[in-house]
Protein backbone atom coordinates (compact mmCIF):
# COMPACT_ATOMS: atom_id res chain seq x y z
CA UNK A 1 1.00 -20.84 19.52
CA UNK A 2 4.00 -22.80 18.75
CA UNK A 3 7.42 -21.58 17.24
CA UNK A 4 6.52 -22.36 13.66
CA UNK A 5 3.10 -20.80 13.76
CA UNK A 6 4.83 -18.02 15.37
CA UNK A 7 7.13 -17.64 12.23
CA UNK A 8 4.18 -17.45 9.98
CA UNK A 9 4.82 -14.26 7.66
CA UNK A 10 1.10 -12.93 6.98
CA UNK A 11 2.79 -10.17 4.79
CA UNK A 12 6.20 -8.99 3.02
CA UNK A 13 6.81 -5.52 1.24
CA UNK A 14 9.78 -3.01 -0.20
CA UNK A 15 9.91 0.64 1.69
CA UNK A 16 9.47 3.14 -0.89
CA UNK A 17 13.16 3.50 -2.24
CA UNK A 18 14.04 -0.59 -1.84
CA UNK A 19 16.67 0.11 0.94
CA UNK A 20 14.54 -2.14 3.99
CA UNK A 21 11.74 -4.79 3.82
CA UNK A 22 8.96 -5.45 6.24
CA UNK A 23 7.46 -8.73 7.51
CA UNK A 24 4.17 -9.21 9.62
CA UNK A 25 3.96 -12.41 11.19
CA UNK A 26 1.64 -14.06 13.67
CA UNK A 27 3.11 -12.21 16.77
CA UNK A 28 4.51 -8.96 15.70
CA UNK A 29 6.74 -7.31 12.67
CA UNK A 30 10.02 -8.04 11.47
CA UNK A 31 12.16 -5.39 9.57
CA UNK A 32 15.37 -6.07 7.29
CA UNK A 33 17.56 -4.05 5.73
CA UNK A 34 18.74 -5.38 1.88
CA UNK A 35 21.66 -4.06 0.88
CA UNK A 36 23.81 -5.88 2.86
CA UNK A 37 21.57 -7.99 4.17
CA UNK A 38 20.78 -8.18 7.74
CA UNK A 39 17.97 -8.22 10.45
CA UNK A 40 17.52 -4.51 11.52
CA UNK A 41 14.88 -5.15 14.44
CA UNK A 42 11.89 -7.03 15.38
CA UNK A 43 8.61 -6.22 17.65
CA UNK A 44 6.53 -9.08 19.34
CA UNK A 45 3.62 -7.75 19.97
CA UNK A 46 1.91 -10.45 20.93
CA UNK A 47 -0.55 -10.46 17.89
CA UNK A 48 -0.84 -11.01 14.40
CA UNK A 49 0.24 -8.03 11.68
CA UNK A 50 -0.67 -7.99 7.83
CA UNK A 51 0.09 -5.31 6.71
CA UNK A 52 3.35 -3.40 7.92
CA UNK A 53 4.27 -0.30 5.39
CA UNK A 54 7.48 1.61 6.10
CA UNK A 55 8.32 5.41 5.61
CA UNK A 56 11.32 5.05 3.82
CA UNK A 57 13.64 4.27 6.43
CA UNK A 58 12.18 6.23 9.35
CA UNK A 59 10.72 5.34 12.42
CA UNK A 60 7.32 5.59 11.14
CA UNK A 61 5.54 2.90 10.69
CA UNK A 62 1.51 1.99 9.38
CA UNK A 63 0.17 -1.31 10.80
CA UNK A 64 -2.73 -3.35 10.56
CA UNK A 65 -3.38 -6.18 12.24
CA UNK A 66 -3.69 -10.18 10.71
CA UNK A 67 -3.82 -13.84 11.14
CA UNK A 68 -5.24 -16.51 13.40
CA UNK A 69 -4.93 -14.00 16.65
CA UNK A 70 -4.79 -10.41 14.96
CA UNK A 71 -2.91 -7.65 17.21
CA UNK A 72 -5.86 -5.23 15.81
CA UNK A 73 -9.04 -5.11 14.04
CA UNK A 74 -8.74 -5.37 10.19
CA UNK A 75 -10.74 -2.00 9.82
CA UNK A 76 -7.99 0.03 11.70
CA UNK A 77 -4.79 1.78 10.65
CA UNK A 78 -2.30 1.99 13.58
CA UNK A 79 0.59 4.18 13.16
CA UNK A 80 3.49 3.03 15.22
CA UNK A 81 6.35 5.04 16.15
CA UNK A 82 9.20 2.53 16.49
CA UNK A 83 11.75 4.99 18.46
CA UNK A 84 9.11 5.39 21.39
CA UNK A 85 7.59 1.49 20.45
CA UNK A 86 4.17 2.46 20.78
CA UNK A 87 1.08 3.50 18.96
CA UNK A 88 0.90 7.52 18.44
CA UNK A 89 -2.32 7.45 16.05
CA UNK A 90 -4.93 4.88 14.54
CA UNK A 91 -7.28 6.01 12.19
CA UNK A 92 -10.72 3.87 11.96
CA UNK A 93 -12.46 2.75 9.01
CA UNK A 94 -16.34 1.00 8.14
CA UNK A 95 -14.83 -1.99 6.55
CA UNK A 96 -11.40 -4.06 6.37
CA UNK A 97 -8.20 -2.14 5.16
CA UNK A 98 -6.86 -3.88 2.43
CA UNK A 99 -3.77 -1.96 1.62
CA UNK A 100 -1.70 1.00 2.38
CA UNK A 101 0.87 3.26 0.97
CA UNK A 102 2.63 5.92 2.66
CA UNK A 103 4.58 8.63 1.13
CA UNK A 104 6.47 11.61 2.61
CA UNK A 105 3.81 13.89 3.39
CA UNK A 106 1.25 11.46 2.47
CA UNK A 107 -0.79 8.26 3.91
CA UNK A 108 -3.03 6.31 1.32
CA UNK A 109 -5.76 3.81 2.92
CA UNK A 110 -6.85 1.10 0.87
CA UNK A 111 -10.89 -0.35 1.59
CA UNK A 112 -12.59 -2.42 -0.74
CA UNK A 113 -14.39 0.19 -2.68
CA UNK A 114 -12.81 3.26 -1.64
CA UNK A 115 -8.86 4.49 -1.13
CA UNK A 116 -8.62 7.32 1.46
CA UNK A 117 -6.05 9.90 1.08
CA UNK A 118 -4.63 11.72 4.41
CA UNK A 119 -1.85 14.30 5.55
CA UNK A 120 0.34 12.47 7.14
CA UNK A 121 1.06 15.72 9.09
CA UNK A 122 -2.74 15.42 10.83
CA UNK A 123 -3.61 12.78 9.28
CA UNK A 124 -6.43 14.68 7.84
CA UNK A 125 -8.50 13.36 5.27
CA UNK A 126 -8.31 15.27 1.69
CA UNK A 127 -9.67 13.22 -0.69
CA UNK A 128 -12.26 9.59 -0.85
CA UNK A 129 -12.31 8.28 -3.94
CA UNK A 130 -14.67 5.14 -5.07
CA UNK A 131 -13.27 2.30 -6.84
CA UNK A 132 -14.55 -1.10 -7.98
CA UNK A 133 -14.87 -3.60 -5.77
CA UNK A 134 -11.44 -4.46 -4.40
CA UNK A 135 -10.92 -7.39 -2.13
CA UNK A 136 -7.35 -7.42 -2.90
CA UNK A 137 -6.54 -3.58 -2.24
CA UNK A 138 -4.97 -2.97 -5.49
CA UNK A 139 -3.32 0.28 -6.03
CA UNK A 140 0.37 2.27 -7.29
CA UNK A 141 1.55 5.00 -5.89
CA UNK A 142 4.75 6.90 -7.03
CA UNK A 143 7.53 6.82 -5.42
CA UNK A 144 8.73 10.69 -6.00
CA UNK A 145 8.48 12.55 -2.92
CA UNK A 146 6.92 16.06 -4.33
CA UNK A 147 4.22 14.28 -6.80
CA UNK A 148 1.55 12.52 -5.19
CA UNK A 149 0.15 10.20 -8.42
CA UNK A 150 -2.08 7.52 -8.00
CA UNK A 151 -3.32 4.51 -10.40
CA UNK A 152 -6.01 2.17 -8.97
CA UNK A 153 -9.26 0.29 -10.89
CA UNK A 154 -11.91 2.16 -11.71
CA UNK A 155 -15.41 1.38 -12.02
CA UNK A 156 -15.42 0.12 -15.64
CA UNK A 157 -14.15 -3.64 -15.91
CA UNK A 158 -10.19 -3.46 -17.56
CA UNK A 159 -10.23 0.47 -16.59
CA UNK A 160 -7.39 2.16 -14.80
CA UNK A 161 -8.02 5.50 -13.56
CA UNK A 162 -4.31 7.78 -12.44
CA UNK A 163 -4.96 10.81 -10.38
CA UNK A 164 -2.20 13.64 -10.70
CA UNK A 165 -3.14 15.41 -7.70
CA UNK A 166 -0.01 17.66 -8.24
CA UNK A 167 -1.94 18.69 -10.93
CA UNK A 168 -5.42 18.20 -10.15
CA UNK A 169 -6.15 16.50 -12.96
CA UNK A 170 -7.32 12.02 -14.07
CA UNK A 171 -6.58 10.15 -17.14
CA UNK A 172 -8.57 7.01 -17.67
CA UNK A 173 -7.01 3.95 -19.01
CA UNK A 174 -9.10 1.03 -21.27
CA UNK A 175 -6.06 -1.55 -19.86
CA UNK A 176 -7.98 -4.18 -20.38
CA UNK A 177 -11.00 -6.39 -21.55
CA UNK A 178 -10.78 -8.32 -18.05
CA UNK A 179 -10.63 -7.22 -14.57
CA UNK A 180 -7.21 -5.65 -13.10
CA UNK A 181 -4.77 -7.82 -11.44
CA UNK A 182 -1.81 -5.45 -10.49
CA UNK A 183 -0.68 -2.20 -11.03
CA UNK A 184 2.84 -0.69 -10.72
CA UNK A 185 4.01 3.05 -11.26
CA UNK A 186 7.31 3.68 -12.16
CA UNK A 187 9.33 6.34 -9.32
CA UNK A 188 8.18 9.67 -11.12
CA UNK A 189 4.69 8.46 -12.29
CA UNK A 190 5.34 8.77 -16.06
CA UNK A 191 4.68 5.33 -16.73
CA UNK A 192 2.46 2.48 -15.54
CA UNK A 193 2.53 -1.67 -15.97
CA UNK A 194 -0.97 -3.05 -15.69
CA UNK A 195 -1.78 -6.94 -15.83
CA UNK A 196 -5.30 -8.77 -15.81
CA UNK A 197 -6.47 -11.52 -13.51
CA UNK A 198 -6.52 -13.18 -17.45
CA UNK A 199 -2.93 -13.10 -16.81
CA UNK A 200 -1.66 -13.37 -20.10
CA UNK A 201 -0.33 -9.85 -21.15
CA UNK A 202 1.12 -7.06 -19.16
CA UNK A 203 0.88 -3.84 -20.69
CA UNK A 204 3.27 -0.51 -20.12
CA UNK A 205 1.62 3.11 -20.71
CA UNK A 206 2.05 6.85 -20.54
CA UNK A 207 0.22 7.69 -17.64
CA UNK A 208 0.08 11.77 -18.87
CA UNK A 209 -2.02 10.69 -22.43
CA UNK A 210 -2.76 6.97 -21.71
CA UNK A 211 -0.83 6.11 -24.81
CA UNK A 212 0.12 2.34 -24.67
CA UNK A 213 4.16 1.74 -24.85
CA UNK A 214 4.42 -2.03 -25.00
């Protein structure tokens, strides 16, 4: 693999509170830090990454693997613990991961018909939930540490479905008449943006009564 190929970035994301960014490329990760900006560290290891997430600004870190030559299998979750650089859990799934989100007590897996939820503690799994399909892993989590809320498309074409898990209870959204593009939660999960793969609106609601804002 040549220098360029090498350089490849497979994927490119925000921690949760905007302070690093992660890149996986075709032979490891790359993390930066944004404000100032300036390389914090990268790992070659000798295989593509696509997904890297980031726990906040820790030394946790959720990989899966990408690319031409992919470090892992798509259908595994490796958690990487960069102080030790190695792997100190992987969790196996039946199909690709498309996604993941990790919060502070909390690790959110991303298939193409279900999202997994797991302590990150044990990395026991507490909830499955079915979605559409999902090739494209959409999903929002909020960002607020002690709420775990989640939005993600739901069965019904145009339907969003948020989970307050907080308070065990789901409020279905009629976003709209074509299939879901992207979701985003604001930091407390009071509000969420939804756009279709139409692409010609993007809509903000109250996620508690699924009141539309704008």
């Amino acid at each position: 693999m040549n220098v360029e190929e090498s350089n490849k970035i497979l994927y490119a994301n925000f921690n949760q509170d905007g302070s690093c960014f992660s890149v996986g490329t075709e032979i490891g990760f790359k993390i930066y830090n944004t404000n100032p900006f300036r390389d914090n560290y990268e790992r070659n290891l000798e295989g593509g990454i696509g997904i890297v997430e980031m726990l906040f600004k820790s030394n946790i870190l959720a990989l899966v693997g990408g690319g031409k030559q992919s470090k892992y299998p798509d259908n595994k979750v490796i958690i990487w613990d960069d102080n030790q650089c190695k792997v100190v859990s992987e969790l196996r799934f039946s199909s690709s991961v498309k996604n993941i989100k990790l919060k502070k007590e909390s690790l959110i897996v991303v298939t193409e018909h279900k999202y997994y939820l797991f302590a990150l503690s044990n990395f026991k799994n507490t909830d499955t939930v079915d979605t559409c399909e999902n090739p494209n892993g959409i999903i929002a989590v909020c960002n607020n540490p002690n709420a775990t809320i989640i939005a993600f498309p739901d069965k019904k074409q145009g339907q969003v479905r948020v989970k307050f898990y907080n308070d065990n209870i789901t409020q279905d959204i009629d976003a709209h008449e074509s299939g879901i593009a992207f979701l985003a939660l604001n930091s407390d999960g009071t509000m969420l943006a939804t756009a279709s793969d139409k692409g010609t609106l993007i809509r903000i609601w109250n996620t508690k009564n699924g009141e539309q804002l704008q």
